[in-house]
PDB file of N, CA and C in Angstrom:
ATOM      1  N   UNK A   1       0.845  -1.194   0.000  1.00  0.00           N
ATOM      2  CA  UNK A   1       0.000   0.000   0.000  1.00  0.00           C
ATOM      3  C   UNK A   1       0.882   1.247   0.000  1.00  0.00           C
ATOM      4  N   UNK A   2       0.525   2.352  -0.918  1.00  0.00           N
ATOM      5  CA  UNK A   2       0.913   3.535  -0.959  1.00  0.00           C
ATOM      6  C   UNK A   2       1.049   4.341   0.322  1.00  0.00           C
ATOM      7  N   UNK A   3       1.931   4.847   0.610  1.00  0.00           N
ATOM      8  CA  UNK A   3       1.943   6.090   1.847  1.00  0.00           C
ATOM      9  C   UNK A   3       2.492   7.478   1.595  1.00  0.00           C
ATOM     10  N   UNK A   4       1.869   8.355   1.910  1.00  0.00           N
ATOM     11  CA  UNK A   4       1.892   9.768   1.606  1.00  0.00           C
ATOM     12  C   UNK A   4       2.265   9.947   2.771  1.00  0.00           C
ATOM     13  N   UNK A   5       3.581  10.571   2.383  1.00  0.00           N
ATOM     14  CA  UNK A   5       3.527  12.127   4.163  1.00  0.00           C
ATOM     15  C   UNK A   5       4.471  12.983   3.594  1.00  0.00           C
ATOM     16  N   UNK A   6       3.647  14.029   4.228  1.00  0.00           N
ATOM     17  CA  UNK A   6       3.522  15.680   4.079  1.00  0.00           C
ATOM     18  C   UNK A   6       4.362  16.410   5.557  1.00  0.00           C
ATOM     19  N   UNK A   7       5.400  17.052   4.796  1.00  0.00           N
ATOM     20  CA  UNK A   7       6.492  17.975   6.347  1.00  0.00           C
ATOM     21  C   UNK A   7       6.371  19.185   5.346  1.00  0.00           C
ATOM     22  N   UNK A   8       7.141  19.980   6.394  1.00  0.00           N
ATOM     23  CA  UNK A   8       7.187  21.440   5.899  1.00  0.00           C
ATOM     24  C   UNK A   8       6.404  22.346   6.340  1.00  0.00           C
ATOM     25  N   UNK A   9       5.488  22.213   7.219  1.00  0.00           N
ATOM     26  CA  UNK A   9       4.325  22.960   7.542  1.00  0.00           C
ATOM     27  C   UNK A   9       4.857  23.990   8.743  1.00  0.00           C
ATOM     28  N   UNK A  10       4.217  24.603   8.964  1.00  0.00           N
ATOM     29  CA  UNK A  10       4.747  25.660   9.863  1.00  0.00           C
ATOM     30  C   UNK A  10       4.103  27.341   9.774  1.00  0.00           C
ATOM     31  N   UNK A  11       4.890  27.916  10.516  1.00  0.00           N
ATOM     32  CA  UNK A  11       4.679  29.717  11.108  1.00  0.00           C
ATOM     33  C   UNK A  11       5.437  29.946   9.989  1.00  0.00           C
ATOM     34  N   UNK A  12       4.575  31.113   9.212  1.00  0.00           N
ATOM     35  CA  UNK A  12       5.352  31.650   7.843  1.00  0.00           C
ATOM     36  C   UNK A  12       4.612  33.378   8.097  1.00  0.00           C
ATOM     37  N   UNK A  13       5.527  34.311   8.305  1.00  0.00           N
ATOM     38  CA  UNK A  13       4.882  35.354   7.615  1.00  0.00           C
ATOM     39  C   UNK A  13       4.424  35.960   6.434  1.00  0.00           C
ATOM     40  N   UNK A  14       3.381  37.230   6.581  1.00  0.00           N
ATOM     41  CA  UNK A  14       2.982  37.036   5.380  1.00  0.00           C
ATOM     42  C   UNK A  14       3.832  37.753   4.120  1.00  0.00           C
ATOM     43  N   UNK A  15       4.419  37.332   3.364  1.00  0.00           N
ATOM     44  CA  UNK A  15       4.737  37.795   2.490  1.00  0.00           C
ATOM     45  C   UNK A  15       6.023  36.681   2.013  1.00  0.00           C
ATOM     46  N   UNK A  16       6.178  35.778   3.401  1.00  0.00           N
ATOM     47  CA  UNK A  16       7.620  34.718   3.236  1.00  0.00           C
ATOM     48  C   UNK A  16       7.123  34.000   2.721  1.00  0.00           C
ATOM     49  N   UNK A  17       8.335  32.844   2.847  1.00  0.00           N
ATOM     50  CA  UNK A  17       8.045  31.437   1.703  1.00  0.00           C
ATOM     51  C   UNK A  17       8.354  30.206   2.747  1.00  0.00           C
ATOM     52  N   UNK A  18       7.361  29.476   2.085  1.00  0.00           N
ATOM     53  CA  UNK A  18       7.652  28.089   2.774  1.00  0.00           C
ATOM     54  C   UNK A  18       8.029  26.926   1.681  1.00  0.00           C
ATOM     55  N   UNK A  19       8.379  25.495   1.785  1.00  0.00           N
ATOM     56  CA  UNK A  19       8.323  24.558   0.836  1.00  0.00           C
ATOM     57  C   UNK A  19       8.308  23.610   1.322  1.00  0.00           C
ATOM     58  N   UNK A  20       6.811  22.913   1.166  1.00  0.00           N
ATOM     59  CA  UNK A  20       6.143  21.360   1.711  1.00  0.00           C
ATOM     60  C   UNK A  20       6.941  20.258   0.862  1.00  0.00           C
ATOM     61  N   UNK A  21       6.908  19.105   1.796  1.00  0.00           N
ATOM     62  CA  UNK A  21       7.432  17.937   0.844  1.00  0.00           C
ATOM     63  C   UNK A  21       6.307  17.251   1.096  1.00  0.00           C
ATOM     64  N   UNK A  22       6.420  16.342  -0.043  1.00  0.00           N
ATOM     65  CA  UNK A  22       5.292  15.107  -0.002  1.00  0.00           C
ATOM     66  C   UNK A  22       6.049  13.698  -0.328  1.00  0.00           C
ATOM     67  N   UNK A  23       6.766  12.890   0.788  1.00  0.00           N
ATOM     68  CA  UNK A  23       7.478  11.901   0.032  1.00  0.00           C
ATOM     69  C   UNK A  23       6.385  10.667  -0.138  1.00  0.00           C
ATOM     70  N   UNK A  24       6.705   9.582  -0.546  1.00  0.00           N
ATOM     71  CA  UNK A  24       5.888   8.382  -1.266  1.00  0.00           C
ATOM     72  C   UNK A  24       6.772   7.357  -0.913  1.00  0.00           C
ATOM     73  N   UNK A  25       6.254   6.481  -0.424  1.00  0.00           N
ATOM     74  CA  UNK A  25       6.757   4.979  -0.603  1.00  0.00           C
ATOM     75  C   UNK A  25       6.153   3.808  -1.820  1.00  0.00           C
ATOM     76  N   UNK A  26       7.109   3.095  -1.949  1.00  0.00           N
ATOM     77  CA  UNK A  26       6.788   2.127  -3.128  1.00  0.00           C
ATOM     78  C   UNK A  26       7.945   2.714  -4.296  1.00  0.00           C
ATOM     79  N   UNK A  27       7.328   2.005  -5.347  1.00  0.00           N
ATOM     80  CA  UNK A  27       8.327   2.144  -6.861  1.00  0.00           C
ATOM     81  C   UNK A  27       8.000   2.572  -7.734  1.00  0.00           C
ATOM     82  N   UNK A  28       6.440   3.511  -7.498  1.00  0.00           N
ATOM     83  CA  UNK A  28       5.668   3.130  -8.668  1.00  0.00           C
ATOM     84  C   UNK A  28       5.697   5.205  -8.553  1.00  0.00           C
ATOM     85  N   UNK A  29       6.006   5.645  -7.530  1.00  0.00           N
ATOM     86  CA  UNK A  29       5.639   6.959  -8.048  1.00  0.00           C
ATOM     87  C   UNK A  29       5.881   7.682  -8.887  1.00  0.00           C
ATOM     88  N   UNK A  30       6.975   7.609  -9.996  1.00  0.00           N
ATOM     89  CA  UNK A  30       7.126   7.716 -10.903  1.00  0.00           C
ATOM     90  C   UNK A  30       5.780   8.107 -11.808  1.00  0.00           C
ATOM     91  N   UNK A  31       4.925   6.941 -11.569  1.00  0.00           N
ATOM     92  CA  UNK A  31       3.442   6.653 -12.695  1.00  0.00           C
ATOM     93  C   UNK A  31       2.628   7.902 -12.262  1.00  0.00           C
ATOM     94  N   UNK A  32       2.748   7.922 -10.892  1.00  0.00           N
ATOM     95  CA  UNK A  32       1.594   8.834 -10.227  1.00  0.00           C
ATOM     96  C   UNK A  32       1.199  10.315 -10.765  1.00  0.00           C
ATOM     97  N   UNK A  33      -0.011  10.552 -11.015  1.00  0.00           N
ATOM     98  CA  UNK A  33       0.022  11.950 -11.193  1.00  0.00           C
ATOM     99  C   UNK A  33      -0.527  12.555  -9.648  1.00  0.00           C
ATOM    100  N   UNK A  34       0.032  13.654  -9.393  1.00  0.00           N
ATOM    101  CA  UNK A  34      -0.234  13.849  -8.087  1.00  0.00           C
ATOM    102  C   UNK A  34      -0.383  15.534  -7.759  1.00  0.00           C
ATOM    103  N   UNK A  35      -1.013  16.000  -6.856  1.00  0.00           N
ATOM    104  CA  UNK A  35      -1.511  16.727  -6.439  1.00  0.00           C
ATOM    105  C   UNK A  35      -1.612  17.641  -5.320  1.00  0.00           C
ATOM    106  N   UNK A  36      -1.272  18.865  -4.905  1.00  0.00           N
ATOM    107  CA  UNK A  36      -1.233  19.224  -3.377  1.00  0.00           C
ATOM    108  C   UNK A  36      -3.170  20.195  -3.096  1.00  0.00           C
ATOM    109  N   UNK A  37      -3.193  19.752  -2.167  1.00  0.00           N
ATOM    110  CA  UNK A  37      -5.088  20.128  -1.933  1.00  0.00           C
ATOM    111  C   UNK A  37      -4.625  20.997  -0.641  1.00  0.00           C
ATOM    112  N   UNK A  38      -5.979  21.745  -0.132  1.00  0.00           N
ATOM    113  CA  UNK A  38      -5.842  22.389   1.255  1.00  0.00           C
ATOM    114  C   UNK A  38      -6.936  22.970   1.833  1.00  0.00           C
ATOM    115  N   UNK A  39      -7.100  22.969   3.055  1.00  0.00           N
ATOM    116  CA  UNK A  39      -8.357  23.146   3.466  1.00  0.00           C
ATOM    117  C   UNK A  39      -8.428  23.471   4.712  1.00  0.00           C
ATOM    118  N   UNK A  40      -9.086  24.508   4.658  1.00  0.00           N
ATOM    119  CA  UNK A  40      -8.892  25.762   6.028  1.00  0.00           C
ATOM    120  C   UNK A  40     -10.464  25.151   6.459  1.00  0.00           C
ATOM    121  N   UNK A  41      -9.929  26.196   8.283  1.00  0.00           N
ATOM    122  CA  UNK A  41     -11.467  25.672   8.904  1.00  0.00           C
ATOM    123  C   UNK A  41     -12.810  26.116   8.105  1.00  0.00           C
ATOM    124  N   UNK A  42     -13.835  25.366   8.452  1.00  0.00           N
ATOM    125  CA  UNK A  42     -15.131  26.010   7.831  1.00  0.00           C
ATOM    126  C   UNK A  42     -15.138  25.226   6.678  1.00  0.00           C
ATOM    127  N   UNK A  43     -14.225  25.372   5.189  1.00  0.00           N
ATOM    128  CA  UNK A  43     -14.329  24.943   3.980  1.00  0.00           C
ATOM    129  C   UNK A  43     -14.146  23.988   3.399  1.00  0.00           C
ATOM    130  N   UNK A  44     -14.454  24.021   2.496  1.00  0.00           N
ATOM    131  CA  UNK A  44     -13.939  22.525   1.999  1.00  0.00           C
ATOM    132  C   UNK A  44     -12.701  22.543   0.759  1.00  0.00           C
ATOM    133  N   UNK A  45     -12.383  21.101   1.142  1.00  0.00           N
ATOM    134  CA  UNK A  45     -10.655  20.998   0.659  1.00  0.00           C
ATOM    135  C   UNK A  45     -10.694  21.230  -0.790  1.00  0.00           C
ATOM    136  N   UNK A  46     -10.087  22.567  -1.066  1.00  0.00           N
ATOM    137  CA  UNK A  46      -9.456  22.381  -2.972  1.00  0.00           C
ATOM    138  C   UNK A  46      -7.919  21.861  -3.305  1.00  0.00           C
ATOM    139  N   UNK A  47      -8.438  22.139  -4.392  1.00  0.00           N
ATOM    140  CA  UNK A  47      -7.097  22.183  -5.520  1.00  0.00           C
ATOM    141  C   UNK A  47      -6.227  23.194  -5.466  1.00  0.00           C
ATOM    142  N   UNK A  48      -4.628  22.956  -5.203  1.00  0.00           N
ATOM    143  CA  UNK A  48      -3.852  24.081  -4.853  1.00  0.00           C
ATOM    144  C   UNK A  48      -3.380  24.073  -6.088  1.00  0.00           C
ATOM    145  N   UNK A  49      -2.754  22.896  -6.656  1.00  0.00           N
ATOM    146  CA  UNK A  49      -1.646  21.972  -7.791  1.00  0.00           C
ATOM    147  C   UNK A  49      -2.068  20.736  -7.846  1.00  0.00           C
ATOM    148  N   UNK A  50      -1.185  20.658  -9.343  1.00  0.00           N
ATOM    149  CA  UNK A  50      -1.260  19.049  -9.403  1.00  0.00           C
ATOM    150  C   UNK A  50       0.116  18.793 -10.791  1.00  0.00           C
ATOM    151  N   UNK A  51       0.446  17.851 -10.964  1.00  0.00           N
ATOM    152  CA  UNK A  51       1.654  17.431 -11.464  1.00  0.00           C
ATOM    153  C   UNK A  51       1.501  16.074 -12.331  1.00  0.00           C
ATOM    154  N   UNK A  52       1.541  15.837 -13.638  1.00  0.00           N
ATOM    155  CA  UNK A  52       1.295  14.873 -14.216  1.00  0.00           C
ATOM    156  C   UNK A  52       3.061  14.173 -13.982  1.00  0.00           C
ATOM    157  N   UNK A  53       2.426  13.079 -14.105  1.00  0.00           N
ATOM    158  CA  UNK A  53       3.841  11.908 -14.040  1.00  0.00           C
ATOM    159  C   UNK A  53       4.944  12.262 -15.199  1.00  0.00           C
ATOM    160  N   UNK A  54       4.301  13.479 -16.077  1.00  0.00           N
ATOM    161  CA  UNK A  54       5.757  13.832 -17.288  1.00  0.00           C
ATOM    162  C   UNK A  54       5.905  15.329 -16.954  1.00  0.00           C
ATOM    163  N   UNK A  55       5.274  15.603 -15.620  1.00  0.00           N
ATOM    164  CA  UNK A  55       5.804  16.759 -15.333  1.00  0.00           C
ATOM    165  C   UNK A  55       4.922  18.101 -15.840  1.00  0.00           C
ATOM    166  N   UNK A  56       3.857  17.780 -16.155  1.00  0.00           N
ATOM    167  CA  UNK A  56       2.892  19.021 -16.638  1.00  0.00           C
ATOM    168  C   UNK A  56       2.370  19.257 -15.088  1.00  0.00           C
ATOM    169  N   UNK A  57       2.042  20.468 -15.446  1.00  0.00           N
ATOM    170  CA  UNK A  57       1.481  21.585 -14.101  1.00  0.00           C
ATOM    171  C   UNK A  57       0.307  22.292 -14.641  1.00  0.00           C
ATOM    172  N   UNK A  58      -0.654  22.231 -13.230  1.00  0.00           N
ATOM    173  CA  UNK A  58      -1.297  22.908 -13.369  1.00  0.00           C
ATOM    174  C   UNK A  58      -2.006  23.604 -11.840  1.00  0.00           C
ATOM    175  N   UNK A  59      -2.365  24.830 -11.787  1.00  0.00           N
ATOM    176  CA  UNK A  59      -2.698  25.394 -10.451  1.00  0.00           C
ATOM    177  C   UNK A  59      -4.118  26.375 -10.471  1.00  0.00           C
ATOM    178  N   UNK A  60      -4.171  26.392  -9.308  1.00  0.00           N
ATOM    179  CA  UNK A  60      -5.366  27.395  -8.910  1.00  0.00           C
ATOM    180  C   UNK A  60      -5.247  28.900  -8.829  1.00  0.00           C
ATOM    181  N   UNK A  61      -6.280  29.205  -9.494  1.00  0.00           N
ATOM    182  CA  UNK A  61      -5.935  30.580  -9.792  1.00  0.00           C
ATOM    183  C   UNK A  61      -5.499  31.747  -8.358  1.00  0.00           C
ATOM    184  N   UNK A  62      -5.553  30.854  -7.744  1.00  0.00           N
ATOM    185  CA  UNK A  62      -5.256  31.546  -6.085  1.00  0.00           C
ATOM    186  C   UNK A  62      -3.822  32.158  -5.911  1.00  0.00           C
ATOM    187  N   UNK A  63      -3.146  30.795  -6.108  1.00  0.00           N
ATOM    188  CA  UNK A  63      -1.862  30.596  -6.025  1.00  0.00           C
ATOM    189  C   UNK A  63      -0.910  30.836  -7.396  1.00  0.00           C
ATOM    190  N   UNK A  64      -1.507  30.814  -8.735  1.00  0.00           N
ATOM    191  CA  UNK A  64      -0.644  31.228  -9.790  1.00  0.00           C
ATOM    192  C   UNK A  64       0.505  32.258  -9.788  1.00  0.00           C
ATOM    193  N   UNK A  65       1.514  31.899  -9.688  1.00  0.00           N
ATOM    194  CA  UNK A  65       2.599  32.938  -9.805  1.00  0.00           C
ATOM    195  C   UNK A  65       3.113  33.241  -8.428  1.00  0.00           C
ATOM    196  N   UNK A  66       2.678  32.537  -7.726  1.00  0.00           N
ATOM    197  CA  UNK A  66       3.423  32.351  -6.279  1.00  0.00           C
ATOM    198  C   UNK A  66       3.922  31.162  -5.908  1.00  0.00           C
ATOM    199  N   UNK A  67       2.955  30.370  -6.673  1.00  0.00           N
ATOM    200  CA  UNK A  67       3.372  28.801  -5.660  1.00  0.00           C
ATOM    201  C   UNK A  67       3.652  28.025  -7.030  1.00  0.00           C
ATOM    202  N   UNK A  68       4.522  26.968  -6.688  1.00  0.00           N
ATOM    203  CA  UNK A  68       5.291  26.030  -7.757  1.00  0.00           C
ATOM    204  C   UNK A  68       5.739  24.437  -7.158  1.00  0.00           C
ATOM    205  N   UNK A  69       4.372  23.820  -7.823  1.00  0.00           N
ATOM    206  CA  UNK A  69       4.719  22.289  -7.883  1.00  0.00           C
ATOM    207  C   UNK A  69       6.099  21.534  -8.747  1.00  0.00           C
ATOM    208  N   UNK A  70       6.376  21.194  -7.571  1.00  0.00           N
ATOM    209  CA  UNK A  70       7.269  20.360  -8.614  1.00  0.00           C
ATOM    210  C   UNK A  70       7.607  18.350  -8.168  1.00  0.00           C
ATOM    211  N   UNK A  71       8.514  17.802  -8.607  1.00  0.00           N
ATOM    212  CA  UNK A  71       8.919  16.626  -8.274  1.00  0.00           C
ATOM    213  C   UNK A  71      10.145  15.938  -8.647  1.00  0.00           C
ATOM    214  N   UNK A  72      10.377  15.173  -7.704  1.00  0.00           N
ATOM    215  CA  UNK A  72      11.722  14.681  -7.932  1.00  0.00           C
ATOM    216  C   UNK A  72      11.825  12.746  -7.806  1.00  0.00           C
ATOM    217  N   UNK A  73      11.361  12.376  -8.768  1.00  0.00           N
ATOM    218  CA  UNK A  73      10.892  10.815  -9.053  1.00  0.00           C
ATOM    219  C   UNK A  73      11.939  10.384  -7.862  1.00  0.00           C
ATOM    220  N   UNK A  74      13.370  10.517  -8.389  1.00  0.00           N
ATOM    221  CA  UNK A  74      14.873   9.781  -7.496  1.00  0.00           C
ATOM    222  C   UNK A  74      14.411   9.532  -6.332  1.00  0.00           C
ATOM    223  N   UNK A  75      13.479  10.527  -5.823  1.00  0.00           N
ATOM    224  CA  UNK A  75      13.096  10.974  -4.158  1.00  0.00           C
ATOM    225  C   UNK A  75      12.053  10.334  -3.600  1.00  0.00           C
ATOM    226  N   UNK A  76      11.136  10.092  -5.059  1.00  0.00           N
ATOM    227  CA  UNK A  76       9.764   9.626  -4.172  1.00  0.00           C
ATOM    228  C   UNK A  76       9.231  10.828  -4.068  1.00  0.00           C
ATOM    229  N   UNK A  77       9.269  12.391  -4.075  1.00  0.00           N
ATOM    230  CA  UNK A  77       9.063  12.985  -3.532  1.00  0.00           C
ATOM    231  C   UNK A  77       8.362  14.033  -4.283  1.00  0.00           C
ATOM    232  N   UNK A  78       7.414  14.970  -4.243  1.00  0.00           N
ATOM    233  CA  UNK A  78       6.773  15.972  -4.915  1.00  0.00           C
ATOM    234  C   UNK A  78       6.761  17.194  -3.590  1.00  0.00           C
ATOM    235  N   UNK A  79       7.070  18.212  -4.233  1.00  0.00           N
ATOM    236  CA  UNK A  79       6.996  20.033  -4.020  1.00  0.00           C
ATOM    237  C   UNK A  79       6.445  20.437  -4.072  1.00  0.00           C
ATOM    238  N   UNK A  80       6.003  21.689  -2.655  1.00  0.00           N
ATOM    239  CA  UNK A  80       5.187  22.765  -3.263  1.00  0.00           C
ATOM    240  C   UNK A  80       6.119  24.049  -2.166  1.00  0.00           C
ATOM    241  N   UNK A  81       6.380  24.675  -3.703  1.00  0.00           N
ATOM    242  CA  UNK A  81       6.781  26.040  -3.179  1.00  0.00           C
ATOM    243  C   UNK A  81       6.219  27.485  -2.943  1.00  0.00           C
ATOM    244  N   UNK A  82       5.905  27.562  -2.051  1.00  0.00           N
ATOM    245  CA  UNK A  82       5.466  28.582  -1.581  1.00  0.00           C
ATOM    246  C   UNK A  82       5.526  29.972  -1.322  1.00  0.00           C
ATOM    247  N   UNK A  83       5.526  30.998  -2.668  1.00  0.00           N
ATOM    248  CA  UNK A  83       6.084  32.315  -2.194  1.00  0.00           C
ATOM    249  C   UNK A  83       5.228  33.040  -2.231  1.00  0.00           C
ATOM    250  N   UNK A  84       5.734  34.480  -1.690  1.00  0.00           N
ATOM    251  CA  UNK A  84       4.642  35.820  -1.494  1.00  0.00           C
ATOM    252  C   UNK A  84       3.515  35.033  -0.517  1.00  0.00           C
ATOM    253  N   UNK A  85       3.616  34.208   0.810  1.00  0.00           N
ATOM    254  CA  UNK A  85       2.337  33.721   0.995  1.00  0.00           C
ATOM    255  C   UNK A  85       1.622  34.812   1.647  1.00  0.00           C
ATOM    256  N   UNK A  86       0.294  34.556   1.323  1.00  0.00           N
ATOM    257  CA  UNK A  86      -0.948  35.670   2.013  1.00  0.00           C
ATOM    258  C   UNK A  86      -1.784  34.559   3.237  1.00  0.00           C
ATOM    259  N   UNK A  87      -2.080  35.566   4.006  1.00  0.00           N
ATOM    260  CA  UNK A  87      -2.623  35.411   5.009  1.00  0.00           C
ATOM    261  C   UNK A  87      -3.940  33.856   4.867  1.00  0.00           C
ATOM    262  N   UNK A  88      -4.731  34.281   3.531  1.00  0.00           N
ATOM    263  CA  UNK A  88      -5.691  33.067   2.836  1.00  0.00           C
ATOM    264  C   UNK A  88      -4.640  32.053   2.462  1.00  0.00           C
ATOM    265  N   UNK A  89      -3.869  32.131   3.002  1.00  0.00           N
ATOM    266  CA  UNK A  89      -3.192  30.388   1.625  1.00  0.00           C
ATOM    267  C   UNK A  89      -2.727  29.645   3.247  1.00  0.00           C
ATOM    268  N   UNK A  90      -3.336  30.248   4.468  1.00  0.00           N
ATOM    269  CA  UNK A  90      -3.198  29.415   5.907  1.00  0.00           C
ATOM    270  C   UNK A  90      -4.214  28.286   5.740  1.00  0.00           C
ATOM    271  N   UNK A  91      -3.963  26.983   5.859  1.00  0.00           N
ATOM    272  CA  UNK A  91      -4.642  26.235   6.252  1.00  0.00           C
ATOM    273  C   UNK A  91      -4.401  24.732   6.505  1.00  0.00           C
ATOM    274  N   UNK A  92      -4.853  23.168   6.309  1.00  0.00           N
ATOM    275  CA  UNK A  92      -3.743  22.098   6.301  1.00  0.00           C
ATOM    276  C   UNK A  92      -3.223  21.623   4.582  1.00  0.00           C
ATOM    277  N   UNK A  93      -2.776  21.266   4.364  1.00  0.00           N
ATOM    278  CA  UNK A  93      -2.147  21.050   2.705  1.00  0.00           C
ATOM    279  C   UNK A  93      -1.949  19.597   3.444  1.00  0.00           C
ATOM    280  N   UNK A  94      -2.283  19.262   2.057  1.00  0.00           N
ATOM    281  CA  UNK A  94      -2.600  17.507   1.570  1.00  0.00           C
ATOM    282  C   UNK A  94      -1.756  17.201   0.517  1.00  0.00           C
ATOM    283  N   UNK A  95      -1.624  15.900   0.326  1.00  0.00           N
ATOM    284  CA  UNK A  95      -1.011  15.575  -1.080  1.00  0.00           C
ATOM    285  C   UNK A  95      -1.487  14.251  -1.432  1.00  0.00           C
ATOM    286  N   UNK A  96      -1.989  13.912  -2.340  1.00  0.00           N
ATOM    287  CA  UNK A  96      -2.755  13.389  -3.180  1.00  0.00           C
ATOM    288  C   UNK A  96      -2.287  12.556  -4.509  1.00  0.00           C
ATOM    289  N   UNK A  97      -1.922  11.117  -4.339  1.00  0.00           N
ATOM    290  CA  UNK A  97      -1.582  10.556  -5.446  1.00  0.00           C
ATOM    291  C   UNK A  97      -2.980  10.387  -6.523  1.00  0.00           C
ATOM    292  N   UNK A  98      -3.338  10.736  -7.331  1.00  0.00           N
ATOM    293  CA  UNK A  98      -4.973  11.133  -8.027  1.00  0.00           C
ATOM    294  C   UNK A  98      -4.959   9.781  -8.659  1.00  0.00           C
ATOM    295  N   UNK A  99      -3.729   8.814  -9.187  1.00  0.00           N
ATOM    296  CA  UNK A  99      -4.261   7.623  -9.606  1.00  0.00           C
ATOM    297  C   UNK A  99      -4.656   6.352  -9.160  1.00  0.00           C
ATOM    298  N   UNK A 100      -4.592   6.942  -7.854  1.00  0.00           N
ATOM    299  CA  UNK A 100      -4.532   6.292  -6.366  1.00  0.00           C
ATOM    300  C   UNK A 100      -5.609   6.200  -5.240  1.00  0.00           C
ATOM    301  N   UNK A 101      -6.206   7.561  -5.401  1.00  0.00           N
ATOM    302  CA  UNK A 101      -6.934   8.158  -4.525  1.00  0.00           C
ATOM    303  C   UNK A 101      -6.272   7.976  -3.131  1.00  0.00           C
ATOM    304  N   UNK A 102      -5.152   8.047  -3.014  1.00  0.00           N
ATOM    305  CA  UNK A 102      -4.519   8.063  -1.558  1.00  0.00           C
ATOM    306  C   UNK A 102      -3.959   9.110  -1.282  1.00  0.00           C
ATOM    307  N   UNK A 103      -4.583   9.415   0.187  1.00  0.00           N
ATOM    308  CA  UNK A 103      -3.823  11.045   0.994  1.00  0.00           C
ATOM    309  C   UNK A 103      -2.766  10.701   1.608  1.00  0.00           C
ATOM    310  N   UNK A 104      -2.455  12.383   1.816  1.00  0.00           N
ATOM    311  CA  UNK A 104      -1.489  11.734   3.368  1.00  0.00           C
ATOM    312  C   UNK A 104      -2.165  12.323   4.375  1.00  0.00           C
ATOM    313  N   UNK A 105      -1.828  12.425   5.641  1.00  0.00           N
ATOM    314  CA  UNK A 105      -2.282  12.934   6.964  1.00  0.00           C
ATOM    315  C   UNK A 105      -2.118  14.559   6.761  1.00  0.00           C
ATOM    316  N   UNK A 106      -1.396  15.217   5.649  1.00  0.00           N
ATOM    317  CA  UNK A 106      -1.427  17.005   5.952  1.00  0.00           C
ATOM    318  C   UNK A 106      -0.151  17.380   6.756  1.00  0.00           C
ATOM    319  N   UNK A 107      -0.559  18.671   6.519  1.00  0.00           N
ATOM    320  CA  UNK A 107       0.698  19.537   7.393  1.00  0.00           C
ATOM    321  C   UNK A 107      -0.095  21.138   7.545  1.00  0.00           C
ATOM    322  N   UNK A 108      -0.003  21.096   8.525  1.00  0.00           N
ATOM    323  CA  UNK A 108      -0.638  23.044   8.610  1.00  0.00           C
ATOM    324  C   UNK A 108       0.556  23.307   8.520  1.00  0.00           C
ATOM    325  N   UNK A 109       0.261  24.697   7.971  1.00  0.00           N
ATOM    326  CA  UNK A 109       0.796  25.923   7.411  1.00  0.00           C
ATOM    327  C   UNK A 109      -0.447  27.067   8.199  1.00  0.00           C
ATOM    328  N   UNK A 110       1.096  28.179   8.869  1.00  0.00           N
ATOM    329  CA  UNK A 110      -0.241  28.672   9.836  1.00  0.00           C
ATOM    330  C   UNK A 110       0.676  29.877   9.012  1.00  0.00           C
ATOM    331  N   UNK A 111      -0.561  30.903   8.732  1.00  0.00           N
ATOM    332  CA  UNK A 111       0.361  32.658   8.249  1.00  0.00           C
ATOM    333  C   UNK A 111      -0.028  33.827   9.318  1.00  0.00           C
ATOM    334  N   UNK A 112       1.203  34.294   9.858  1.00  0.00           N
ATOM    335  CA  UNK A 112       1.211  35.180  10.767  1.00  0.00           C
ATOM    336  C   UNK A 112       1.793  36.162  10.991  1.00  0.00           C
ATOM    337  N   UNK A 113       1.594  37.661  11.330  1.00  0.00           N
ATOM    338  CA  UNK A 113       3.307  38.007  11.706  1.00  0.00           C
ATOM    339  C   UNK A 113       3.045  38.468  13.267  1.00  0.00           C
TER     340      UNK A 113
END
């Protein structure tokens, strides 16, 4: 079975940068197309990013031009970089293998100064 976990989370002011990891176990992540989601109290969880297995991107118009998925197969591991963050982009971030339907447990990201 697939396992997702998500570090990186933390106290970021607003305007700094953070960068979540999402590593993967198994052999297969390579195949995976995968995804970072997030979801503050009250709402329900969206689409931050997502990352096809050849490396296409695509994001939410929230985050365009601040934040940058990426991945590193060698690692197991998929990125999300986080700049200019605003006060709205606080909440827990997920990561999401989509061919999988498997999460991981999250990481808050709290924005403060």
């Amino acid at each position: 079975q697939v396992q997702l976990v998500e570090s990186g989370g933390g106290l970021v002011q607003p305007g700094g940068s953070l960068r979540l990891s999402c590593a993967a176990s198994g052999s297969a992540f390579r195949t995976y197309a995968m995804a970072w989601y997030r979801q503050a109290p009250g709402t329900q969880r969206e689409l931050v990013a997502s990352i096809t297995s050849l490396g296409t991107t695509t994001y939410a118009v929230a985050v365009k031009g601040r934040f940058t998925v990426s991945r590193d197969n060698a690692k197991n591991t998929m990125y999300l970089q986080m700049n200019s963050v605003k006060p709205e982009d606080a909440a827990v971030y997920y990561c999401c293998a989509l061919n999988r339907g498997i999460w991981g447990q999250g990481t808050q990201v709290t924005v403060s100064s």
